[in-house]
Protein backbone atom coordinates (compact mmCIF):
# COMPACT_ATOMS: atom_id res chain seq x y z
CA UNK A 1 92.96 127.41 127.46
CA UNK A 2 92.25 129.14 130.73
CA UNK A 3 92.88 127.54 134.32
CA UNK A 4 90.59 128.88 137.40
CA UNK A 5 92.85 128.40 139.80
CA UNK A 6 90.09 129.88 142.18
CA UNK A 7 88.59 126.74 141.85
CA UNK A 8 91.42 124.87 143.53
CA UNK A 9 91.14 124.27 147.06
CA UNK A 10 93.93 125.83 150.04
CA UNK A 11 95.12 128.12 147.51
CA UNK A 12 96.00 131.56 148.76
CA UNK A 13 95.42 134.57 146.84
CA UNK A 14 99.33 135.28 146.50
CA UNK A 15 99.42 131.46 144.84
CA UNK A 16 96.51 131.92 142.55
CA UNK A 17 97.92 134.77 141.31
CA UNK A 18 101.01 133.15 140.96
CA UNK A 19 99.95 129.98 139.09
CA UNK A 20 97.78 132.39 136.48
CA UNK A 21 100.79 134.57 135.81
CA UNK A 22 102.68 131.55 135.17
CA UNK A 23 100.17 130.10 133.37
CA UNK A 24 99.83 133.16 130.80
CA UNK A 25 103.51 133.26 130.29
CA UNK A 26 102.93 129.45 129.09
CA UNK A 27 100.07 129.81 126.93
CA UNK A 28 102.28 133.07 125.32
CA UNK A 29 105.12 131.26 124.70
CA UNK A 30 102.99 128.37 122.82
CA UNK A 31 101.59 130.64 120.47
CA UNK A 32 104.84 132.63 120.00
CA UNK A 33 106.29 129.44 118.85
CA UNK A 34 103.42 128.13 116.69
CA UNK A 35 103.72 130.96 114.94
CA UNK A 36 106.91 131.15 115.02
CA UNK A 37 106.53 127.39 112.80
CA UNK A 38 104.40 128.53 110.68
CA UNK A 39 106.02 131.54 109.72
CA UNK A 40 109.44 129.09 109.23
CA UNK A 41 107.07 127.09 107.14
CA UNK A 42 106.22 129.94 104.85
CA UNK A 43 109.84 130.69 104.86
CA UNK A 44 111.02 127.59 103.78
CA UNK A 45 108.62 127.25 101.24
CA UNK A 46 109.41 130.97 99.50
CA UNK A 47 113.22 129.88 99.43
CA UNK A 48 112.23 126.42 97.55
CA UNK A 49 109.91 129.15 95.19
CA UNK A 50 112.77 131.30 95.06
CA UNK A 51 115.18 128.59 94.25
CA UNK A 52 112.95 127.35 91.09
CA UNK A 53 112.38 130.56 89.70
CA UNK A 54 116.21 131.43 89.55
CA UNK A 55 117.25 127.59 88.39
CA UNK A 56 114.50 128.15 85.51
CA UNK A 57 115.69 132.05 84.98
CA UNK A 58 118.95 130.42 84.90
CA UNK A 59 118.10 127.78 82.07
CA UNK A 60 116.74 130.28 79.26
CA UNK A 61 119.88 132.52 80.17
CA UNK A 62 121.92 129.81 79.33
CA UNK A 63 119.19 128.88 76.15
CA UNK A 64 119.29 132.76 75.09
CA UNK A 65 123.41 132.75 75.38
CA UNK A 66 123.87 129.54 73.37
CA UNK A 67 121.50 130.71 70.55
CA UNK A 68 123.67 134.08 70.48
CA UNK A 69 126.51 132.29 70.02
CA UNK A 70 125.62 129.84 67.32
CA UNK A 71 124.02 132.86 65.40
CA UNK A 72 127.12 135.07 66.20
CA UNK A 73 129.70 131.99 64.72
CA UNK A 74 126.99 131.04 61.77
CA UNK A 75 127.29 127.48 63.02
CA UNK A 76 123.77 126.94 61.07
CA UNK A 77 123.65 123.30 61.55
CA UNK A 78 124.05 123.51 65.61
CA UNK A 79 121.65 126.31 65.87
CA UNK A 80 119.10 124.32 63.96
CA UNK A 81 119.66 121.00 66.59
CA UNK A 82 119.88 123.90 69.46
CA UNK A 83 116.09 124.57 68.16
CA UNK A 84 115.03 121.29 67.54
CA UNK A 85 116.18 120.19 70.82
CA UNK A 86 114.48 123.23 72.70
CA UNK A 87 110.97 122.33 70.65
CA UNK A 88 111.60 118.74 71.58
CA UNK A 89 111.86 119.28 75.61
CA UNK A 90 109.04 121.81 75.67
CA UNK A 91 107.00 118.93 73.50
CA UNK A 92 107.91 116.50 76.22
CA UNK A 93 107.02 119.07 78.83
CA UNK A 94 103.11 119.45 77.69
CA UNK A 95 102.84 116.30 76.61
CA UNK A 96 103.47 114.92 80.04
CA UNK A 97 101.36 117.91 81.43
CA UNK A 98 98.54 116.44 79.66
CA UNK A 99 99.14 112.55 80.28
CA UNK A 100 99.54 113.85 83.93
CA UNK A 101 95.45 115.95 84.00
CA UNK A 102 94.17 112.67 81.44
CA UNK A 103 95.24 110.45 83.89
CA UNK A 104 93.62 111.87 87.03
CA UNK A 105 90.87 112.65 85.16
CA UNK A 106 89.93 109.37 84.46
CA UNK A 107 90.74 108.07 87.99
CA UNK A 108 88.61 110.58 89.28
CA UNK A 109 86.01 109.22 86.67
CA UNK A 110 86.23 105.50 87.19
CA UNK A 111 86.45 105.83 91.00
CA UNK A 112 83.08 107.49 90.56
CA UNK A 113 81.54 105.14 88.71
CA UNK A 114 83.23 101.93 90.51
CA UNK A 115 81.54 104.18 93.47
CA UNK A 116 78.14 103.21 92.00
CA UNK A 117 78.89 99.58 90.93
CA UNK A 118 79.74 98.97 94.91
CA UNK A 119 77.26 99.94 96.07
CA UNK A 120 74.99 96.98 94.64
CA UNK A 121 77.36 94.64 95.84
CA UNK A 122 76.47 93.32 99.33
CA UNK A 123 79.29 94.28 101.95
CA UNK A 124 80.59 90.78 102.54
CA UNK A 125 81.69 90.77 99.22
CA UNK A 126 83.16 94.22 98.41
CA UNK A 127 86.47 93.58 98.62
CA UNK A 128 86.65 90.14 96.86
CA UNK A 129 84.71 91.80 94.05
CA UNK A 130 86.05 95.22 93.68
CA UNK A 131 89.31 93.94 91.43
CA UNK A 132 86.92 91.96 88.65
CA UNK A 133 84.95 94.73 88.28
CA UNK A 134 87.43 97.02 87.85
CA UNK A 135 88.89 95.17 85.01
CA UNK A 136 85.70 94.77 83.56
CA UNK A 137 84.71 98.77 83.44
CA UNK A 138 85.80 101.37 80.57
CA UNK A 139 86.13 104.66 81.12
CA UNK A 140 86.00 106.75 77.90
CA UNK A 141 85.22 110.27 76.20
CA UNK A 142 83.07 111.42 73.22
CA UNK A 143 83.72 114.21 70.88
CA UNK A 144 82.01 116.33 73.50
CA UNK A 145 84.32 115.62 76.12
CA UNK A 146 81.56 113.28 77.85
CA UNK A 147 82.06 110.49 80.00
CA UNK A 148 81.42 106.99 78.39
CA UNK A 149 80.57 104.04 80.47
CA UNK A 150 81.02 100.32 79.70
CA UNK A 151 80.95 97.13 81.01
CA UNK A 152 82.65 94.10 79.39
CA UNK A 153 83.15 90.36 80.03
CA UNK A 154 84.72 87.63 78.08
CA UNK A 155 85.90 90.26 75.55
CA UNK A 156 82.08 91.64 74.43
CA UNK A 157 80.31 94.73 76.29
CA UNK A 158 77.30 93.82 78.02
CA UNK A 159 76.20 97.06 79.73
CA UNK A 160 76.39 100.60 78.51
CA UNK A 161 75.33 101.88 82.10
CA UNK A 162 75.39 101.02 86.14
CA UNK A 163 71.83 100.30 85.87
CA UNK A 164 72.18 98.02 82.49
CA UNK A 165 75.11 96.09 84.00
CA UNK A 166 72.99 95.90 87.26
CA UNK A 167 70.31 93.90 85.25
CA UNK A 168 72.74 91.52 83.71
CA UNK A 169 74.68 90.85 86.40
CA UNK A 170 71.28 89.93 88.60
CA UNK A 171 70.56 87.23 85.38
CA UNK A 172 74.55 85.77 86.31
CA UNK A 173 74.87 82.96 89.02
CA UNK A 174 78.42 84.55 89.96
CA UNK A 175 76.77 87.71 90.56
CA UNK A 176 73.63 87.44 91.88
CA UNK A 177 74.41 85.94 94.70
CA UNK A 178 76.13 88.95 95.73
CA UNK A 179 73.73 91.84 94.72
CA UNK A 180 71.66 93.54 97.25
CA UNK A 181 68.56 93.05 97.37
CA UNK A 182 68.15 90.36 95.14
CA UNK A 183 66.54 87.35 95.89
CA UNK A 184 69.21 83.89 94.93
CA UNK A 185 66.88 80.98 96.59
CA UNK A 186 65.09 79.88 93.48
CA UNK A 187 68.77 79.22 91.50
CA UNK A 188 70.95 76.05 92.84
CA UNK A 189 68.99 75.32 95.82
CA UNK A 190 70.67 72.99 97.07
CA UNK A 191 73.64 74.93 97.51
CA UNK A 192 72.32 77.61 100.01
CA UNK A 193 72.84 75.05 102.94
CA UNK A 194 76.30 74.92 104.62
CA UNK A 195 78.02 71.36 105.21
CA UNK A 196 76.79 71.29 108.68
CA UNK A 197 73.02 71.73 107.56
CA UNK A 198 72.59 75.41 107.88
CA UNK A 199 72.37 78.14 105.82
CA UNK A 200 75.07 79.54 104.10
CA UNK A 201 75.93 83.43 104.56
CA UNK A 202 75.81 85.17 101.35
CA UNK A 203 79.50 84.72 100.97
CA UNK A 204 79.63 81.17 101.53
CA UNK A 205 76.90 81.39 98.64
CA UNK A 206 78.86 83.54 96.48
CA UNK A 207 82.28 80.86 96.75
CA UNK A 208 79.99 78.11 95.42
CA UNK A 209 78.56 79.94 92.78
CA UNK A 210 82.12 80.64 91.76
CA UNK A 211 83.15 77.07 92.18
CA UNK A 212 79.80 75.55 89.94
CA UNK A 213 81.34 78.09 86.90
CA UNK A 214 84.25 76.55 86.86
């Protein structure tokens, strides 16, 4: 960032000059060091690559040296475990490899889809809601690899879809109270006024619905 020290009142020329020089030598030692950092950074990181390779270079030495010696003594028996050992960790290896991209997969998926099923639900009640319907979606895959979407409650599926469990939840007193846009006054009318004779806010609705299911 540059200074005009012109700009500064009573300054003499000998000052201004002074103050930018100084100034400059500031500004060049700030980006000497950031880049200094970021080089360190780079550094640092290189050693820790460096480090890996030659701790896993290290590991099939030792592999390859322990399978020439079991071959070169004809210990059968231990060469055979050395194997099945070796198969068994690089099993382990891809299998958790795969577990590991499943898994965020199908966060990624859900959150996308739990995303959606927000968005109907009116602000007030986001938060309060966001744990039951998380329990109640299923994330799945076809044969194709394609995303499968369900909805259950009570141990049955009731929606195959956002939009199906959109409609079903707008037919549910728990719910409905708590969609957007849908109109609650014609179910338990006498519930949508507060103790004090006013009307409730849509989460003082959405409590009493809760409390008539039980």
């Amino acid at each position: 960032m540059s200074i005009d020290y012109t700009q500064i009142p009573n300054l003499t020329e000998e000052q201004i000059t002074a103050l930018t020089g100084l100034h400059d030598a500031d500004v060049s030692r700030l980006i000497i060091n950031r880049d200094d950092i970021k080089q360190e950074k780079l550094n640092v990181q290189e050693k820790l690559t460096a480090a890996e390779q030659v701790a896993e270079d290290a590991r099939k030495a030792a592999v390859e040296a322990e399978e020439k010696r079991l071959i070169a003594s004809g210990e059968t028996d231990k060469l055979r475990e050395h194997y099945e050992t070796q198969l068994a960790e690089k099993t382990a290896t891809a299998e958790l490899a795969t577990k590991t991209a499943k898994d965020a997969l199908l966060s990624r998926d859900k959150g996308d889809v739990m995303s959606k099923v927000l968005s109907l639900i009116h602000d007030d009640y986001k938060g309060l809601a966001e744990a039951q319907l998380s329990n109640m979606l299923k994330i799945g895959y076809n044969d194709q690899g394609a995303i499968t979407t369900t909805f259950e409650s009570e141990g049955k599926v009731i929606a195959s879809s956002v939009d199906e469990f959109k409609s079903w939840a707008s037919e549910q007193s728990s719910f409905k109270k708590i969609l957007n846009g849908v109109d609650s006054s014609g179910a338990d009318t006498k519930q949508s006024l507060s103790a004090s004779g006013g009307k409730m806010t849509l989460t003082e609705q959405a409590i009493a619905a809760n409390k008539a299911n039980r």
